[in-house]
Protein backbone atom coordinates (compact mmCIF):
# COMPACT_ATOMS: atom_id res chain seq x y z
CA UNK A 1 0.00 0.00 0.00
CA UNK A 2 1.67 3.43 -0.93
CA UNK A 3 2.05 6.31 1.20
CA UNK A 4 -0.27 9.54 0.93
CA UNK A 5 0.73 12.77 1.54
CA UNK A 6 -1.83 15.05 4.06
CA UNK A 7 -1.07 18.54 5.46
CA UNK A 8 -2.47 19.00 8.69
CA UNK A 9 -2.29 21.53 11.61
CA UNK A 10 -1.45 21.35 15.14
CA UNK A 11 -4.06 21.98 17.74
CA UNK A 12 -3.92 24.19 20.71
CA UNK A 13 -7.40 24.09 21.76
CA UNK A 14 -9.46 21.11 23.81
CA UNK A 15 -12.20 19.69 24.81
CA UNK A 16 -16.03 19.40 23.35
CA UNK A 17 -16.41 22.51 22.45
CA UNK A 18 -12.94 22.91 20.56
CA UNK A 19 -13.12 19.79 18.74
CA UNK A 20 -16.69 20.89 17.48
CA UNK A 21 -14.95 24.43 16.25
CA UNK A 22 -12.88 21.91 14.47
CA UNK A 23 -15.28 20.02 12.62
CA UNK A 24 -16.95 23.18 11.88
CA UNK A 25 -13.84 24.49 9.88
CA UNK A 26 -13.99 21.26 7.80
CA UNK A 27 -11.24 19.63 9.62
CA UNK A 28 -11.27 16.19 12.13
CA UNK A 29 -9.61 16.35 15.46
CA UNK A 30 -6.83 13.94 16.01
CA UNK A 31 -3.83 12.42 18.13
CA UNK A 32 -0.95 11.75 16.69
CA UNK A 33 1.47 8.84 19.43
CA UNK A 34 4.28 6.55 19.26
CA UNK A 35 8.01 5.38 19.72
CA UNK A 36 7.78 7.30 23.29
CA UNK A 37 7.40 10.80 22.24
CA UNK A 38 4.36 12.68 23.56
CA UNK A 39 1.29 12.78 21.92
CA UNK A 40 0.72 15.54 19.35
CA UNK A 41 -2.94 17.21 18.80
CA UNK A 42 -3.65 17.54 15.14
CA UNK A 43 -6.23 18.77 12.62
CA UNK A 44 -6.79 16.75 9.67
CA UNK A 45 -8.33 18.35 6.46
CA UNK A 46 -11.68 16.16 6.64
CA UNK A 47 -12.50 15.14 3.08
CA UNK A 48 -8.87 14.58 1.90
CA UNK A 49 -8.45 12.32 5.10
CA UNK A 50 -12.25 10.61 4.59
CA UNK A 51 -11.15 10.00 0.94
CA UNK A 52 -7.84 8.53 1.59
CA UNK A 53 -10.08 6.23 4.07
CA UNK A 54 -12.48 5.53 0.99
CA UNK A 55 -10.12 4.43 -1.28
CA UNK A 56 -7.52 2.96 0.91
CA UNK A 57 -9.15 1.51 3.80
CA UNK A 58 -7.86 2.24 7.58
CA UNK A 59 -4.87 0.94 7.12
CA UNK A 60 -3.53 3.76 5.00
CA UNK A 61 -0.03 5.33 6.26
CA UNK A 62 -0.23 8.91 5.82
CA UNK A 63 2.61 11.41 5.64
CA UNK A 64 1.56 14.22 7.44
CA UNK A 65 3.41 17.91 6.60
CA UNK A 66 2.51 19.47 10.21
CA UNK A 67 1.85 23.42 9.03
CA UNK A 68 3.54 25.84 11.55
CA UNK A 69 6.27 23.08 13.13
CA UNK A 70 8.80 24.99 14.69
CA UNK A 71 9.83 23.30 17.54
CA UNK A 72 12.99 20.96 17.07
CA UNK A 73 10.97 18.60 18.82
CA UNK A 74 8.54 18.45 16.53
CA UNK A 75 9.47 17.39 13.13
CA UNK A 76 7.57 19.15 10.01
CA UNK A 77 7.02 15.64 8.39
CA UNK A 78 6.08 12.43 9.76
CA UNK A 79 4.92 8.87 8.90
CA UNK A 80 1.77 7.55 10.68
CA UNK A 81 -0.58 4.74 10.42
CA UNK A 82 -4.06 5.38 10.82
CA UNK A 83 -5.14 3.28 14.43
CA UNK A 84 -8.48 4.24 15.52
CA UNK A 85 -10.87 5.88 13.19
CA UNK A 86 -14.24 7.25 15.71
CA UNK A 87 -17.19 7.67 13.55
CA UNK A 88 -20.96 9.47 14.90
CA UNK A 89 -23.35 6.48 15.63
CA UNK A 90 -26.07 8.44 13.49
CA UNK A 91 -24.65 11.28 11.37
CA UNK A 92 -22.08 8.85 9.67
CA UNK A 93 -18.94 11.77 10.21
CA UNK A 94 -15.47 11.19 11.38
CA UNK A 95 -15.54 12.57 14.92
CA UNK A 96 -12.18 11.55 15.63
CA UNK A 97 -8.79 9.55 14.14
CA UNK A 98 -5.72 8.29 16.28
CA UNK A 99 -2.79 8.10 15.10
CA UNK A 100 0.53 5.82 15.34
CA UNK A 101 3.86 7.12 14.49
CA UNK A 102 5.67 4.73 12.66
CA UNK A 103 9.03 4.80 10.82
CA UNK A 104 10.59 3.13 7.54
CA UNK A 105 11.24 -0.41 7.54
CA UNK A 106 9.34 -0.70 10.72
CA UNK A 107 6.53 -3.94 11.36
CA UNK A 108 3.45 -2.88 12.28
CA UNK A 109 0.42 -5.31 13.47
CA UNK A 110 -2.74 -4.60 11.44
CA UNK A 111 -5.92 -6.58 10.39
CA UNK A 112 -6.41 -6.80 7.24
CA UNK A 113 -9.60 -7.86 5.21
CA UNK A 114 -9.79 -11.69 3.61
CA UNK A 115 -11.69 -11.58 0.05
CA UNK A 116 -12.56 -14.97 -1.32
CA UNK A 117 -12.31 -15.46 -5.16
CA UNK A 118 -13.02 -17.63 -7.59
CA UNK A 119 -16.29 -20.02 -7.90
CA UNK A 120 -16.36 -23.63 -5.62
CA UNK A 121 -17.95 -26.55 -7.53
CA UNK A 122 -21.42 -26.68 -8.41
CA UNK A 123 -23.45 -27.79 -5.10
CA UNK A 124 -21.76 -25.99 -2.41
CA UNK A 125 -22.47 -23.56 -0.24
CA UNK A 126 -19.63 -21.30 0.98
CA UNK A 127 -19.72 -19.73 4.69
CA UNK A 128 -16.53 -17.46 5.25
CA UNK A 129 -15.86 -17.26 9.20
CA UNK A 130 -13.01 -14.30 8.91
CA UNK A 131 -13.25 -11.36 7.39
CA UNK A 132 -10.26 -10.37 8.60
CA UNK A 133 -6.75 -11.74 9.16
CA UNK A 134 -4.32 -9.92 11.78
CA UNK A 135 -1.07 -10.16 10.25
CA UNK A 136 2.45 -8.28 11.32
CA UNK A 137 3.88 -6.48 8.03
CA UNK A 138 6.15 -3.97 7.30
CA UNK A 139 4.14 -0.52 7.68
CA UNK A 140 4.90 0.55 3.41
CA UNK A 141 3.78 -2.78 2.62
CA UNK A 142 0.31 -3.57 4.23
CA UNK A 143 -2.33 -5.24 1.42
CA UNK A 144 -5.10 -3.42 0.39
CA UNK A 145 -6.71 -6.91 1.15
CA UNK A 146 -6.12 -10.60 1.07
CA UNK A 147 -7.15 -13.03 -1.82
CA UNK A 148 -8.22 -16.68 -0.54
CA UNK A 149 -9.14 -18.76 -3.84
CA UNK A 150 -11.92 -21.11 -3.90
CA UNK A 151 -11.67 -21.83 -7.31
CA UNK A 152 -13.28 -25.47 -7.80
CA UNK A 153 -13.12 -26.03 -4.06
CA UNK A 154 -15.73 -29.49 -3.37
CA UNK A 155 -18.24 -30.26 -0.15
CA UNK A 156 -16.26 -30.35 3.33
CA UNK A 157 -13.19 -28.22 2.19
CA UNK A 158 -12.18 -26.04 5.14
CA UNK A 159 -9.68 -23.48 4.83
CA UNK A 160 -7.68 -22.18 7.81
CA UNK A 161 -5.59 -19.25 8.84
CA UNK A 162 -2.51 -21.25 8.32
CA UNK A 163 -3.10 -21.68 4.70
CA UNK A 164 -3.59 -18.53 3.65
CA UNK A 165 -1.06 -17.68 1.44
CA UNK A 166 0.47 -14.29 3.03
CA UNK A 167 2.44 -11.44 1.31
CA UNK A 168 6.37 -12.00 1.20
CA UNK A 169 7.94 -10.91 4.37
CA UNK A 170 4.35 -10.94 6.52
CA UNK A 171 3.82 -13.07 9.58
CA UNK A 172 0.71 -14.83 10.58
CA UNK A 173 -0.50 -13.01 14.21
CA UNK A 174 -4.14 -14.75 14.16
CA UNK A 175 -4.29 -17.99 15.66
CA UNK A 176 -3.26 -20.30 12.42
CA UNK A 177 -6.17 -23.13 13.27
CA UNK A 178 -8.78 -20.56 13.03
CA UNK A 179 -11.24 -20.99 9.83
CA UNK A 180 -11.56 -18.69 7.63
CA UNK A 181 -13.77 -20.39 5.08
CA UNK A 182 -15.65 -23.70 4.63
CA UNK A 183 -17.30 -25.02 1.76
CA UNK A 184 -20.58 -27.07 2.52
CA UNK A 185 -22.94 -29.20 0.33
CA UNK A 186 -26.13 -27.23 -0.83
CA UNK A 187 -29.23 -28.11 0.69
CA UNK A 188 -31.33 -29.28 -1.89
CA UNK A 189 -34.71 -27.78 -2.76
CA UNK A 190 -36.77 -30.73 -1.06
CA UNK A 191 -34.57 -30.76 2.10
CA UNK A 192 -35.63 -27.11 2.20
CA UNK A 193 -39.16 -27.63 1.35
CA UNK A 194 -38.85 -30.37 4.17
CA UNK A 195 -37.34 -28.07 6.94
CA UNK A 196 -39.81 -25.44 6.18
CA UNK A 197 -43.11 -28.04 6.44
CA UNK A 198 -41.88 -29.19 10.22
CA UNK A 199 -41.15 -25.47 11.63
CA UNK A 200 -45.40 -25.50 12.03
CA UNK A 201 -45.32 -29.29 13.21
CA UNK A 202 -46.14 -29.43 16.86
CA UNK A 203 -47.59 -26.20 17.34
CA UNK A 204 -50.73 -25.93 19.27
CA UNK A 205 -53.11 -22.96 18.98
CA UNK A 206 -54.44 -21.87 21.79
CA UNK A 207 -58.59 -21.11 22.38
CA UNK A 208 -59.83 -18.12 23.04
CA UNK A 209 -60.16 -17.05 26.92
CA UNK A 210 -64.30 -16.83 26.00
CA UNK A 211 -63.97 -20.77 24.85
CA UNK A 212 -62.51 -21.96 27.89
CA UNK A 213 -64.71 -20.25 30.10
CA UNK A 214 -67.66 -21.69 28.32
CA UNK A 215 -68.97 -18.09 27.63
C-alpha cells in the first residue's frame, strides 16, 4: 500500500467545544502517538483524510506535513498509520482519528480484510468465518486486502488461517487453526421444502379465553 501525503495543523485548543470548532472548519480532530514521544494534537483536512479512508481503507499510512512546526521537537514531516478511526453512531462523520507514528522499515500489526475469489464446484455452499486476518507487516507494505481462492473447491473443504497464502515478508498473528472459510454441500430444494413443512409441526393454537370459560 503506498504512502499519501496530508497537510495537517497542530491543535492548541481542547475539549467538546474545541473539537466541534474543528469540525466546523472542515477539519477532524486527532492524536498523533508513538516510539515514546508525547502525543501531538492535530487537525486533519476532513475530506482529503475521509477520501484517503475511501479508497484505501484504515490501514492507509499517511505522511503528514505538520503546518507551523517549529519546535525541534517536533518534526515538520512524519509517517503515521491510521489506528483508531471514531465515527458518529447516526450522522455517519469522522468525529475523531488516532494516530501511530511509525518509521521506515518498521513492522506494524494490522488486520487486514480476507476476500474470497473464484467459484467452488457446483453444489456448495460457501460460509466465510473471517473477514479479517491480523497479520504483522512492514508498515509501506500492508495489502489493500487478502485473496483466498476457492476456485473449484468441493463439499467439506475447510480453509484455515494457516493456509492462507500471506504477502512475502508478513507473519501470521491470528491464531493459524482458526477458519476462515468452509465449503458445505447445498441443501437441496426438497430438504428445504422439508425443513420449512416441520417449523409449524407441533404447534398448538391456543382457544380463546371466551372458549374456555364456556362463555
Amino acid at each position: 500500500m503506498s504512502e499519501t501525503r496530508l497537510t495537517v495543523e497542530p491543535r492548541t485548543e481542547f475539549g467538546k467545544g474545541a473539537a466541534r470548532r474543528t469540525r466546523r472548519a472542515g477539519k477532524i480532530p486527532a492524536v498523533l502517538y508513538g516510539h515514546g514521544v508525547d502525543p501531538r494534537h492535530l487537525a486533519l483536512p476532513a475530506i482529503d483524510f475521509a477520501r484517503v479512508i475511501r479508497e484505501n481503507g484504515q490501514n492507509a499510512v499517511l505522511t503528514l506535513d505538520v503546518a507551523g512546526a517549529t519546535d525541534r521537537a517536533e518534526k515538520a514531516t512524519e509517517l503515521a498509520l491510521t489506528k483508531t478511526v471514531t465515527v458518529h453512531p447516526l450522522k455517519n462523520y469522522i468525529e475523531h482519528v488516532d494516530l501511530l507514528v511509525v518509521h521506515r522499515g518498521e513492522k506494524v500489526t494490522v488486520d487486514v480484510p480476507v476476500v474470497l475469489t473464484g467459484q467452488p464446484g457446483p453444489g456448495t455452499l460457501v460460509n466465510q468465518d473471517l473477514d479479517t486476518l491480523q497479520i504483522e507487516v512492514e508498515a509501506l507494505h500492508i495489502p489493500e486486502q487478502i485473496e483466498v481462492s476457492i476456485e473449484g473447491t468441493e463439499p467439506g473443504t475447510q480453509i484455515s488461517a494457516a493456509q492462507v497464502a500471506l504477502p512475502e515478508g508478513a507473519r501470521l498473528v491470528t491464531d493459524p487453526d482458526y477458519l476462515v472459510a468452509a465449503i458445505n454441500e447445498a441443501p437441496t430444494e426438497a430438504a428445504m421444502e422439508a425443513e420449512v413443512d416441520t417449523e409449524g409441526a407441533g404447534v398448538v393454537e391456543e382457544k380463546p379465553e371466551s372458549a374456555e370459560n364456556g362463555a
